[in-house]
Protein backbone atom coordinates (compact mmCIF):
# COMPACT_ATOMS: atom_id res chain seq x y z
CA UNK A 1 0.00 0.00 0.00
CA UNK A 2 2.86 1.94 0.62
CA UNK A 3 4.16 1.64 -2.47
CA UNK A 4 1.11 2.47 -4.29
CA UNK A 5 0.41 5.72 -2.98
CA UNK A 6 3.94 6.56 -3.95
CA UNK A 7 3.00 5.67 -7.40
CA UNK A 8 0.39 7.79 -7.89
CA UNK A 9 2.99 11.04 -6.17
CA UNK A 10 0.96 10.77 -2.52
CA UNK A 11 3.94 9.62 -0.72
CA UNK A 12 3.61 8.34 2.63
CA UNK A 13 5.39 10.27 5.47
CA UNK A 14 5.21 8.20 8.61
CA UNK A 15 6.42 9.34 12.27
CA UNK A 16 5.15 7.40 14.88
CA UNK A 17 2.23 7.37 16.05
CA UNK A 18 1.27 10.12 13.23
CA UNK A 19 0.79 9.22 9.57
CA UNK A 20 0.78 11.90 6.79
CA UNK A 21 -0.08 11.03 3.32
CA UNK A 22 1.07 14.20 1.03
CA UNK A 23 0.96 15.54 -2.41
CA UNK A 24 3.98 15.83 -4.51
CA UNK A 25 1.83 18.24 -6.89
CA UNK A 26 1.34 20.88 -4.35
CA UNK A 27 2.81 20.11 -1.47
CA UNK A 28 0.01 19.94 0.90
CA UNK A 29 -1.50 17.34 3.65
CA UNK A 30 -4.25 15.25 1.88
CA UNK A 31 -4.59 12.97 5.60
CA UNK A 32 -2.78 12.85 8.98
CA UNK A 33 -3.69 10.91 11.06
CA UNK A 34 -3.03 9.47 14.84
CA UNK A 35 -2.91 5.70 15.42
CA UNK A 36 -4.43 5.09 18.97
CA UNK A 37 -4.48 1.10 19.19
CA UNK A 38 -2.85 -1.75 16.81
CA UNK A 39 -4.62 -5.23 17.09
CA UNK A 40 -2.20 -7.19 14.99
CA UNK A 41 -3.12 -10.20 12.69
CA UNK A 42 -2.87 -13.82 14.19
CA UNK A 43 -3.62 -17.16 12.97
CA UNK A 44 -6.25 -17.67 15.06
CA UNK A 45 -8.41 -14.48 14.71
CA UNK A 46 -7.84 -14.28 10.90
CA UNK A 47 -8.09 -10.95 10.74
CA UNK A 48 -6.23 -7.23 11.88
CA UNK A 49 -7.08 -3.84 12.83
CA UNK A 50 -6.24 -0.27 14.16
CA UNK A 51 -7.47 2.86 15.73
CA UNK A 52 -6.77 6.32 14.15
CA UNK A 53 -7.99 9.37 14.81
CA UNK A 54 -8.11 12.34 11.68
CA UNK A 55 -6.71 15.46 12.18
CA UNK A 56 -8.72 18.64 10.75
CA UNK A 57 -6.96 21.35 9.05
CA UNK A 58 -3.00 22.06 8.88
CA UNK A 59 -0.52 20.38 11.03
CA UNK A 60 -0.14 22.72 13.53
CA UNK A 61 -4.18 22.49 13.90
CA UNK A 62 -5.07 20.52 17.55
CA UNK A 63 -5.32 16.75 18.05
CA UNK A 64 -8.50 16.71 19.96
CA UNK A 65 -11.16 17.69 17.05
CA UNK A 66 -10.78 14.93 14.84
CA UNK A 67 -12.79 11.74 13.84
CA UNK A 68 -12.23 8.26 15.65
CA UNK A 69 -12.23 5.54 13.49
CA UNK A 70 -11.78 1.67 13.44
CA UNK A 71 -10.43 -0.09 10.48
CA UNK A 72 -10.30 -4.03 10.25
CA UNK A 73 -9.33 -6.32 7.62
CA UNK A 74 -9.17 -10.50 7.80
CA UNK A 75 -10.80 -13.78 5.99
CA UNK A 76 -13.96 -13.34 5.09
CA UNK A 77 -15.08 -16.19 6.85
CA UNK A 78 -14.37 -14.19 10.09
CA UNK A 79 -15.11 -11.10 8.60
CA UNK A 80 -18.91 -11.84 7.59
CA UNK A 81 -20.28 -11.60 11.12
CA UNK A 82 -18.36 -8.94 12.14
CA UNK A 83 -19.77 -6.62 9.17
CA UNK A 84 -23.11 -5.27 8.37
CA UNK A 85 -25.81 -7.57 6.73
CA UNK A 86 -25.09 -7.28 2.92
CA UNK A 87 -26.59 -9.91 -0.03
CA UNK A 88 -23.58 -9.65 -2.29
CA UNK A 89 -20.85 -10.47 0.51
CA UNK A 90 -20.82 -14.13 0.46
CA UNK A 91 -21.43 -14.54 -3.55
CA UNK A 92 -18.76 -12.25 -4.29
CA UNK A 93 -16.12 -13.84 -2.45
CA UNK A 94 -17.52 -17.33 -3.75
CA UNK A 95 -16.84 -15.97 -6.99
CA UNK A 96 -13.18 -15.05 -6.37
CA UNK A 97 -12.65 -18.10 -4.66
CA UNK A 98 -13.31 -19.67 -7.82
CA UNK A 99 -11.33 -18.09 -10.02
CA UNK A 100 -8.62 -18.75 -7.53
CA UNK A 101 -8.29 -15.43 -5.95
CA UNK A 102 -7.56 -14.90 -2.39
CA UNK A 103 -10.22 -13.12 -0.79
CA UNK A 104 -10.10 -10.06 2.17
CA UNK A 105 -12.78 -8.40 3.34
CA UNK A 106 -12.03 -4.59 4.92
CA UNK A 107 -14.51 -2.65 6.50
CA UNK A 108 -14.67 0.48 9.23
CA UNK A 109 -16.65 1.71 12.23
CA UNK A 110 -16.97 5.18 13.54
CA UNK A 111 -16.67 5.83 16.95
CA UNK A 112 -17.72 8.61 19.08
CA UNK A 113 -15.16 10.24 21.99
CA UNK A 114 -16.71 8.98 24.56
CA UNK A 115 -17.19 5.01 23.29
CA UNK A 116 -13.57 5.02 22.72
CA UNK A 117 -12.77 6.57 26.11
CA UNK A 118 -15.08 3.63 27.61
CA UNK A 119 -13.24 1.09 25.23
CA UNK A 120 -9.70 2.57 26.31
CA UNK A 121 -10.65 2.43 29.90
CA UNK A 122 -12.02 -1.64 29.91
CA UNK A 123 -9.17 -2.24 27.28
CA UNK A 124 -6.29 -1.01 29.89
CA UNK A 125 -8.41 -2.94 32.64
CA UNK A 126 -7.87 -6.35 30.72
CA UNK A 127 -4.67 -6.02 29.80
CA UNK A 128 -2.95 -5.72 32.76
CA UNK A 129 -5.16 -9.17 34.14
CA UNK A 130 -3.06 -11.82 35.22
CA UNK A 131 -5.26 -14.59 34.46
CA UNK A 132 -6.69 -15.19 30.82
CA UNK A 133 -4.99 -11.76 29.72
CA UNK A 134 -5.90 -12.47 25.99
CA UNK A 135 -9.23 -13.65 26.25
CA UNK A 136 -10.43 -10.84 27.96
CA UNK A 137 -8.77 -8.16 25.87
CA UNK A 138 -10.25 -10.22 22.76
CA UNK A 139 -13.92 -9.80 24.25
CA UNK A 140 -13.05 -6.01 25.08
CA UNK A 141 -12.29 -5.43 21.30
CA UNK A 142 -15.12 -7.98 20.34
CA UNK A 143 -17.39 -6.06 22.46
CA UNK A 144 -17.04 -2.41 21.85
CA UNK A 145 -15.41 -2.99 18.32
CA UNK A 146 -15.67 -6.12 16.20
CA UNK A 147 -19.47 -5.40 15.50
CA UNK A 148 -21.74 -3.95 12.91
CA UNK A 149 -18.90 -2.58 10.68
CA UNK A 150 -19.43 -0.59 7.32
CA UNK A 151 -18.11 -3.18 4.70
CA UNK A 152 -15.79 -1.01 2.43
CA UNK A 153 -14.97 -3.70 0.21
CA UNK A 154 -13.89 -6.95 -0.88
CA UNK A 155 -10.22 -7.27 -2.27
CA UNK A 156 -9.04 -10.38 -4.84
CA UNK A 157 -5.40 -11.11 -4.86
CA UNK A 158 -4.16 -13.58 -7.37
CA UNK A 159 -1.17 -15.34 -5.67
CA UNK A 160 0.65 -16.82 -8.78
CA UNK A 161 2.19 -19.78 -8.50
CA UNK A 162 6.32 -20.20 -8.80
CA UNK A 163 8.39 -21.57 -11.73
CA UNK A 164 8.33 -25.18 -12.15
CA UNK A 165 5.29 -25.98 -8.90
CA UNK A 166 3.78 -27.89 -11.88
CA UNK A 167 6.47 -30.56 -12.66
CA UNK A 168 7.78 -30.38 -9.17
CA UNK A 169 4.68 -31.64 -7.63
CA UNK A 170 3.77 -34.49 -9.82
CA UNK A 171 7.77 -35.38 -9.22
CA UNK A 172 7.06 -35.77 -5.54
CA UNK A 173 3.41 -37.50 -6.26
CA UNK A 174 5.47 -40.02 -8.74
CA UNK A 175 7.98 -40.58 -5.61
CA UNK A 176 4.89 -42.30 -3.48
CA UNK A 177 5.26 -38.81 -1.43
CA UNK A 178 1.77 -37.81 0.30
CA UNK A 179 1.19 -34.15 0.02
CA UNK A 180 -1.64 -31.89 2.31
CA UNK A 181 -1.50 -28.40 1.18
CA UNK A 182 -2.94 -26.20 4.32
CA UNK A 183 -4.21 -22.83 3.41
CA UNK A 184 -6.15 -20.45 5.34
CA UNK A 185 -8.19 -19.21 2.24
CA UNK A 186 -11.79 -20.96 0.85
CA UNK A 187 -12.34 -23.77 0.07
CA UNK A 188 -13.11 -22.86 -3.41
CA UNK A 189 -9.98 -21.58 -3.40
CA UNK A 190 -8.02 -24.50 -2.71
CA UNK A 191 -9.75 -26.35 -5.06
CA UNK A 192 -8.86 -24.04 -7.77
CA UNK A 193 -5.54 -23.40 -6.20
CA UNK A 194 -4.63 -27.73 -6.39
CA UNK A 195 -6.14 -28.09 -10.14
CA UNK A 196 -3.97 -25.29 -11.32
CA UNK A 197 -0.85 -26.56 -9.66
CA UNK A 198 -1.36 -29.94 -11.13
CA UNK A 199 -1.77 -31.29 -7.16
CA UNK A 200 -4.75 -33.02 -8.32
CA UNK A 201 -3.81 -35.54 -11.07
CA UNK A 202 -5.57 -35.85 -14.04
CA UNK A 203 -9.04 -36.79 -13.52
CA UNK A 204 -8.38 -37.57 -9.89
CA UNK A 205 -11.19 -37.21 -8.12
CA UNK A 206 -11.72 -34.74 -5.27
CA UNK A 207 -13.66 -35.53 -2.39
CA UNK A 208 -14.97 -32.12 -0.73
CA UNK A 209 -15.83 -32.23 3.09
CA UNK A 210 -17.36 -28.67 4.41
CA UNK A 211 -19.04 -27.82 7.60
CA UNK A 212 -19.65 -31.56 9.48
CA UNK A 213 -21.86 -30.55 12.34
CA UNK A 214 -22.17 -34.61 13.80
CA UNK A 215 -19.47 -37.18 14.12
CA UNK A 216 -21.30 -40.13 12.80
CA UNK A 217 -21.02 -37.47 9.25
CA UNK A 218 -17.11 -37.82 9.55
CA UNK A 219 -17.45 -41.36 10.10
CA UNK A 220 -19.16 -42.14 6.84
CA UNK A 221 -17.04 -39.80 4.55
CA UNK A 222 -13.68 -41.56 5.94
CA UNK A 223 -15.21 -44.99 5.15
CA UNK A 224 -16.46 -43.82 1.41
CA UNK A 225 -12.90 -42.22 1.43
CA UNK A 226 -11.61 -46.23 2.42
CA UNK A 227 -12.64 -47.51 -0.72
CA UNK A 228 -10.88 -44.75 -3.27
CA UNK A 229 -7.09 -44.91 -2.18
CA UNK A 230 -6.10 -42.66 -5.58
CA UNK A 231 -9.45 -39.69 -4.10
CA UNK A 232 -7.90 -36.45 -3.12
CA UNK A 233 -9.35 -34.78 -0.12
CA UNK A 234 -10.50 -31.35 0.45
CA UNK A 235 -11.47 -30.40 4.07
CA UNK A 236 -12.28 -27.44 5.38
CA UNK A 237 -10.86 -26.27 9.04
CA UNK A 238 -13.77 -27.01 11.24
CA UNK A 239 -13.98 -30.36 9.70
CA UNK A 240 -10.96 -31.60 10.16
CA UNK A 241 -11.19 -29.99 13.60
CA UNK A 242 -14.09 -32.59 14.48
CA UNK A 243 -12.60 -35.24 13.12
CA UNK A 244 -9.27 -35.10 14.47
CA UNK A 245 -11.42 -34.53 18.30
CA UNK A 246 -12.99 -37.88 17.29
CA UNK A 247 -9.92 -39.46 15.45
CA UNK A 248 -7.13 -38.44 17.49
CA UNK A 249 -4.99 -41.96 17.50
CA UNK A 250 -5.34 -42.11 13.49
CA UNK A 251 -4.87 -38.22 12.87
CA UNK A 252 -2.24 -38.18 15.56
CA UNK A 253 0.61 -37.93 12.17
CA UNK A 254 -0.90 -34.69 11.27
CA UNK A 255 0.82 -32.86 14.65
CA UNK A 256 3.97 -34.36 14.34
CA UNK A 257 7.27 -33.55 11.79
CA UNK A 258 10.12 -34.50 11.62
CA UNK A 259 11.77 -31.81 9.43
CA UNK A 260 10.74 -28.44 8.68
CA UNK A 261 11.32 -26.99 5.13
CA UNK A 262 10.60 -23.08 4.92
CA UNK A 263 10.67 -21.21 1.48
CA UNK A 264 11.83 -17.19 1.48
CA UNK A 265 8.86 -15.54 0.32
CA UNK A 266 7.84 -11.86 0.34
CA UNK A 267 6.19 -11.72 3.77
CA UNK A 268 9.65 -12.32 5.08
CA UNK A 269 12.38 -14.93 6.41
CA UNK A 270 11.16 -15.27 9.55
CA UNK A 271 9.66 -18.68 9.07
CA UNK A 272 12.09 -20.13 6.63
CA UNK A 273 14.72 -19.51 9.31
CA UNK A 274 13.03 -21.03 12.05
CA UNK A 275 12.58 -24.05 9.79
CA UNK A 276 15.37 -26.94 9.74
CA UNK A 277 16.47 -26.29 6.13
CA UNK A 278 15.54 -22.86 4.29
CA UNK A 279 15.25 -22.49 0.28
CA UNK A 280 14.36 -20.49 -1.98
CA UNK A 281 12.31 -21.94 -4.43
CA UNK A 282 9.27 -24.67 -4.55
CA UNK A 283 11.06 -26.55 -7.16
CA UNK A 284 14.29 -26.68 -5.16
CA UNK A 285 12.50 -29.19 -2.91
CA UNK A 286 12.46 -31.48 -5.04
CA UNK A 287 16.52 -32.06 -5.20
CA UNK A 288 16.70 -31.82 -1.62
CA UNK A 289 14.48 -34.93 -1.36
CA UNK A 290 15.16 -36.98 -3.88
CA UNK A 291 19.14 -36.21 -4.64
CA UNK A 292 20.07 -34.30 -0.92
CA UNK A 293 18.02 -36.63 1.22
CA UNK A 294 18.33 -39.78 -0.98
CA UNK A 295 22.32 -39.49 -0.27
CA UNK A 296 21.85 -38.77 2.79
CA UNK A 297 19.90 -42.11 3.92
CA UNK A 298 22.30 -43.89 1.86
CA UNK A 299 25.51 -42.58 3.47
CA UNK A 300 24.46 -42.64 6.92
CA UNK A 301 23.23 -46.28 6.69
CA UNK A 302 26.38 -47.38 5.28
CA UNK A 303 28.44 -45.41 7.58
CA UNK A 304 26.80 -46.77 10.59
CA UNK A 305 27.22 -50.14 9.77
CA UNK A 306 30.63 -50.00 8.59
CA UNK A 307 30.97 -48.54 12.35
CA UNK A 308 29.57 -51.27 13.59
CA UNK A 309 31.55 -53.70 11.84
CA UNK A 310 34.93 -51.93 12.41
CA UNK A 311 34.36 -52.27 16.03
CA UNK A 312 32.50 -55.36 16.25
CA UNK A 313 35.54 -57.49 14.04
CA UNK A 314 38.38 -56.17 16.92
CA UNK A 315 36.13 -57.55 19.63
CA UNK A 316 35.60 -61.13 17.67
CA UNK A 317 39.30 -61.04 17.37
CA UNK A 318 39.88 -60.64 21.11
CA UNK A 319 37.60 -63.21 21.57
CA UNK A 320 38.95 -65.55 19.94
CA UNK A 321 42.33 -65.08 21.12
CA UNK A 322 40.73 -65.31 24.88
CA UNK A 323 38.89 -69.09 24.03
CA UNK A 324 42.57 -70.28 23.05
CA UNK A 325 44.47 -68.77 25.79
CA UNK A 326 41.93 -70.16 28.56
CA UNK A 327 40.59 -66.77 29.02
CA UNK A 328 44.04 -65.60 30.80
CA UNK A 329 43.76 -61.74 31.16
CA UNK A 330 45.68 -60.87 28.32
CA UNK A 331 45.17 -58.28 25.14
CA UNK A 332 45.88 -59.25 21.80
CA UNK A 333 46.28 -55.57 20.66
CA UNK A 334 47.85 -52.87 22.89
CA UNK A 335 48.26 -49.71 23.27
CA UNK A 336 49.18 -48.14 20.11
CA UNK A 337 47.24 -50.68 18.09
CA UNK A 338 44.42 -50.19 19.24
CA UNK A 339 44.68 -46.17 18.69
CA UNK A 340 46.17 -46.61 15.01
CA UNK A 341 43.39 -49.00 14.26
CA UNK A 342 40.47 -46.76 15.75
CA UNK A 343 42.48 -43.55 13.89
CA UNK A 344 45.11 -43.74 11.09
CA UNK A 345 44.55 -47.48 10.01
CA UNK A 346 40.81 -46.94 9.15
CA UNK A 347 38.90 -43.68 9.75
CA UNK A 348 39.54 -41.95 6.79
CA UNK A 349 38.47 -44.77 4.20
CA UNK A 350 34.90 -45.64 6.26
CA UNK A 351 34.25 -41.62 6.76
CA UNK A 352 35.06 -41.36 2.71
CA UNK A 353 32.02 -43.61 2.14
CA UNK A 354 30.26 -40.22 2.91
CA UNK A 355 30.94 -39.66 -0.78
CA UNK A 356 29.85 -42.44 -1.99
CA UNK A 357 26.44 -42.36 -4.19
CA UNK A 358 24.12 -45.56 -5.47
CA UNK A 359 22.82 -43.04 -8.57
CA UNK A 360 23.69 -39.76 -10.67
CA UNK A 361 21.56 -36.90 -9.86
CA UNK A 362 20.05 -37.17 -13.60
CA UNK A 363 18.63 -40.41 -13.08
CA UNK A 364 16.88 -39.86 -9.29
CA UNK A 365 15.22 -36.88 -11.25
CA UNK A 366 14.54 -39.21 -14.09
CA UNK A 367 12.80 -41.91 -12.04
CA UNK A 368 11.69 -40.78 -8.93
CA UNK A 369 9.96 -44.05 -7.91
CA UNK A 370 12.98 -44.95 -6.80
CA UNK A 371 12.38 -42.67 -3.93
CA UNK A 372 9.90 -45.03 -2.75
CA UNK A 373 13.02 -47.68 -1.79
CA UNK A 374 13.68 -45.21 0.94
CA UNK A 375 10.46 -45.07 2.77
CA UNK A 376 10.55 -49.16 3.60
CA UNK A 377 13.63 -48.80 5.37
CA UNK A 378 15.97 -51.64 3.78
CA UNK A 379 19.14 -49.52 3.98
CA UNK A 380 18.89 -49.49 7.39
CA UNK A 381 16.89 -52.07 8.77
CA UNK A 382 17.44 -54.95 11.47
CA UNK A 383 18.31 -57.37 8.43
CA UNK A 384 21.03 -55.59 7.26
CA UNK A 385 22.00 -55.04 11.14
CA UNK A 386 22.25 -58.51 11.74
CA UNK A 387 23.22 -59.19 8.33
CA UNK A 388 26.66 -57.37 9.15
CA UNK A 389 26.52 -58.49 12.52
CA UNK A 390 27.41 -62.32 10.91
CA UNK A 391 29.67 -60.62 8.59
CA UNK A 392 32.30 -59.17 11.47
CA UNK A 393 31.55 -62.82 13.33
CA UNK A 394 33.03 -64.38 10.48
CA UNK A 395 35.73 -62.42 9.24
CA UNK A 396 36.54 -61.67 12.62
CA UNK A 397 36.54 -66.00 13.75
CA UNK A 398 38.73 -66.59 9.94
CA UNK A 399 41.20 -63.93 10.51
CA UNK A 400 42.44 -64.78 14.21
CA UNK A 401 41.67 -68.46 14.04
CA UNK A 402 43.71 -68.87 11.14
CA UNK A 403 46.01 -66.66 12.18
CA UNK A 404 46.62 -69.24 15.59
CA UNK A 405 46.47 -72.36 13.71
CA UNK A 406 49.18 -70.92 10.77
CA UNK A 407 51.59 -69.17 13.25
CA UNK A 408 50.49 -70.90 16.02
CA UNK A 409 50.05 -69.01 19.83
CA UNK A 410 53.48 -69.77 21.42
CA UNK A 411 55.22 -67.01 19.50
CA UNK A 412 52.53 -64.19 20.19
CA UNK A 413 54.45 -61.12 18.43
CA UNK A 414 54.30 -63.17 15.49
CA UNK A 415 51.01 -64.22 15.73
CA UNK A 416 49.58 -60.36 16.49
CA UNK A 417 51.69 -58.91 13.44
CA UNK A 418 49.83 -61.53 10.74
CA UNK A 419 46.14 -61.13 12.26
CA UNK A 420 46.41 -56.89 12.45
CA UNK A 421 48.00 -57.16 9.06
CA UNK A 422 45.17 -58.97 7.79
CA UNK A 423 42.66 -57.45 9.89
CA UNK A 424 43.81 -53.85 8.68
CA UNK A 425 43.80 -55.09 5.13
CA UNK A 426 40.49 -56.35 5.01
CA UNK A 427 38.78 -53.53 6.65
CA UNK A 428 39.91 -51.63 3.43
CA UNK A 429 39.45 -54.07 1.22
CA UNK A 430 36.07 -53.74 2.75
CA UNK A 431 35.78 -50.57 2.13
CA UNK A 432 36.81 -50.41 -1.68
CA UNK A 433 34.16 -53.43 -2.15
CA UNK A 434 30.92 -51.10 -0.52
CA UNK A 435 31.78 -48.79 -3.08
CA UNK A 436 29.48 -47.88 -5.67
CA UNK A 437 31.00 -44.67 -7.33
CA UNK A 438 34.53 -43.86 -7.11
CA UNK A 439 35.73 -40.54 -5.66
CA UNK A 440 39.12 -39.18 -5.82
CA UNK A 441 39.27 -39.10 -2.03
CA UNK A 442 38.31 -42.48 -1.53
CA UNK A 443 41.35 -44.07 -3.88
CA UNK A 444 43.11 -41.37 -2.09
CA UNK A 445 42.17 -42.29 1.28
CA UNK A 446 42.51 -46.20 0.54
CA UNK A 447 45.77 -45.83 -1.04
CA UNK A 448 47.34 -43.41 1.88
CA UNK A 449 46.03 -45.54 4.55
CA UNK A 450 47.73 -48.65 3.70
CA UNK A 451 50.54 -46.67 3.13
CA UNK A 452 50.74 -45.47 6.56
CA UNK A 453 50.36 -48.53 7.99
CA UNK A 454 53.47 -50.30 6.32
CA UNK A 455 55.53 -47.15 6.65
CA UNK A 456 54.51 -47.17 10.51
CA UNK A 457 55.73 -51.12 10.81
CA UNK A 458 59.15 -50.15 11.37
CA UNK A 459 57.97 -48.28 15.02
CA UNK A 460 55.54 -51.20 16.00
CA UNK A 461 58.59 -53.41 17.41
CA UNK A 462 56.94 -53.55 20.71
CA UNK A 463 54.18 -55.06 19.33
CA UNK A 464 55.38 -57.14 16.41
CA UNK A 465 58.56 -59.50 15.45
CA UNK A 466 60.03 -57.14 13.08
CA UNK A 467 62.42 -59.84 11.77
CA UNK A 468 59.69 -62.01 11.11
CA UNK A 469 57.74 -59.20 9.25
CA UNK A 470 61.20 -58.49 7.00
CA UNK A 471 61.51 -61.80 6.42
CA UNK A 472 58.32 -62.67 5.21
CA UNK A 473 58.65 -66.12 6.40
């Protein structure tokens, strides 16, 4: 609005709590104004307003022989029992709503000196209660205020959709992805609002529920809704309100996220930065699903479970070691083993699996039904847990029981230097065989570790028979 009047040269010259709209032309004061109260806009009132009071004559003129005026915008589902009776209310914002428009109703109510100075006074009273503070300021304002307003008139914004909504919803539909699309506007509205941003499939059909009074209604609409799992549903607040009261256990998915995506728009950043990951566009959700998030299950299964194995395989080997020595308090790897192994031996090439990807970005846009792999969980599931739980059993049980029976368990420095050889070896071996695409930093990684680990030989002579090692033999 600001910018409006400064478009047609009635710039807006604002210094708290006075307003002054003037005229480039001439120069002079086309409105001042005084704001008295601010009832700002919240989600559950749907609607805003303020208090001015007009000034008469020049600017030096006194403050006290104005007009007192309230002004209130909001829904006009709020908005039509707060304003006068008027026939063509309700059809013309049925008619916006379905041309897609989003609908606000403003309208205005005079007020004499002394009903504001009664309003002011009960206003004051209730705000400085200490119990049910905003209730009782609401019924002030309901009370004195929010009642038999002059309707003014009925604004239609179009709210055009961004670049690439179109293919970027049917992407996510094609991934098995449910999508609810809340909106405070009509339900006309969202209707039109779904169609035109291809939310609805083609010749999907859209099941509409409005204004359920009963419970037994909600009842038979979810079990009509039971028998079309392709239907789309359209429900309006105080519907889903009674069936959520009556459906809590089922509906109980609705309250809960996990992650919270916010997109910049023009009313701000506030909400995109309280959300978990901000962007900037609709259609950039899309890669941070099905390319972002797809690697990121992927790498943080595998990671884990390599974890798990690289820990799980030292432990086997210790056990081992402890059946064939009678269980006599001794460690098979000490001191700096240990720390090498847990550090220089095999961090880097499990952490590089962090690179690692199943399929190009191309082809995860290409197909996203292979999205739907993610949601059943076989990455990461307690298969593949125990699956890898046999895995480290084994290779753990082959490499120190051959180990003893090949070296044998009188000459122990010999016996440790062939099992963390071999142990070292095949937890990068493992690595290189998990690998689906090749990164530099993983040959890298692979490469430099076991070259660390025969360069570091030389300073394990506490540990191993270096003459033995030399000798190969």
């Amino acid at each position: 609005m600001a910018k409006s009047s400064q478009r047609t040269r009635h710039p807006l010259l604002t210094k708290l709590p006075s307003i002054t709209l003037q005229s480039v032309d001439t120069g002079r004061t086309v409105v001042r104004v005084q704001i008295l109260n601010v009832f700002p806009f919240t989600s559950e009132g749907k609607r805003m307003g303020i208090v001015v009071k007009f000034f008469q004559g020049t600017d030096n003129s006194p403050a006290d022989n104005g007009e007192i005026w309230f002004y209130q915008k909001g829904a006009d589902t709020v908005m039509t029992s707060i304003v006068a009776a008027n026939d063509w209310l309700d059809e013309e914002t049925a008619n916006m709503a379905r041309e897609g428009l989003r609908t606000l109703v403003v309208g205005r109510k005079k007020l004499s000196p002394q009903q504001y100075d009664s309003f002011s006074r009960q206003y004051s009273d209730a705000s400085l209660s200490f119990h049910g503070r905003d209730n009782a300021m609401a019924s002030v304002v309901k009370d004195f205020l929010e009642n038999d307003l002059e309707l003014l008139g009925v604004t239609g914004v179009e709210d055009k959709l961004q670049r690439d909504v179109k293919p970027s919803l049917e992407l996510l539909r094609n991934a098995g992805i449910k999508i609810w699309m809340l909106t405070g506007d009509k339900v006309e509205t969202a209707r039109c609002v779904a169609v035109s941003s291809k939310l609805v499939a083609r010749g999907q059909y859209i099941h509409t529920i409005a204004k359920l009074q009963r419970r037994d209604l909600a009842n038979d609409s979810l079990n009509f809704l039971r028998g079309k799992p392709d239907a789309c549903l359209l429900i309006d607040g105080e519907s889903l309100a009674l069936m959520l009261t009556h459906y809590r256990d089922d509906f109980i998915s609705v309250a809960a996220a996990d992650v919270g995506v916010g997109i910049v728009g023009k009313e701000g950043k506030q909400a995109s930065l309280a959300a978990d990951f901000s962007i900037e566009q609709f259609c950039y959700l899309t890669k941070l699903l099905v390319w972002h998030g797809r690697n990121s299950y992927k790498r943080s299964a595998k990671l884990a479970q390599f974890v798990i194995h690289r820990g799980l395989i030292i432990s086997v080997c210790q056990t081992i070691y402890s059946i064939a020595s009678k269980f006599e308090p001794i460690a098979l790897y000490r001191d700096w083993l240990l720390v090498g192994y847990a550090t220089l031996y095999t961090m880097a090439p499990v952490f590089s699996l962090v690179l690692d990807r199943d399929v190009d970005e191309s082809l995860a846009n290409l197909y996203p039904e292979l999205y739907k792999e993610l949601t059943t969980g076989r990455s990461l599931s307690y298969r593949t847990f125990f699956i890898w739980v046999f895995v480290s059993i084994y290779q753990g049980s082959m490499i120190q029981g051959l180990s003893q029976i090949l070296v044998g368990t009188d000459d122990f420095p010999k016996m440790v230097a062939v099992s963390f050889t071999v142990l070292v070896l095949n937890e990068l071996a493992m690595v290189a065989a998990e690998i689906t695409t090749w990164h530099p930093a993983m040959i890298f990684t692979i490469l430099g570790t076991a070259a660390i680990y025969f360069g570091s030989i030389p300073f394990l002579g506490d540990y191993f028979d270096l003459k033995f090692v030399v000798s190969g033999r």
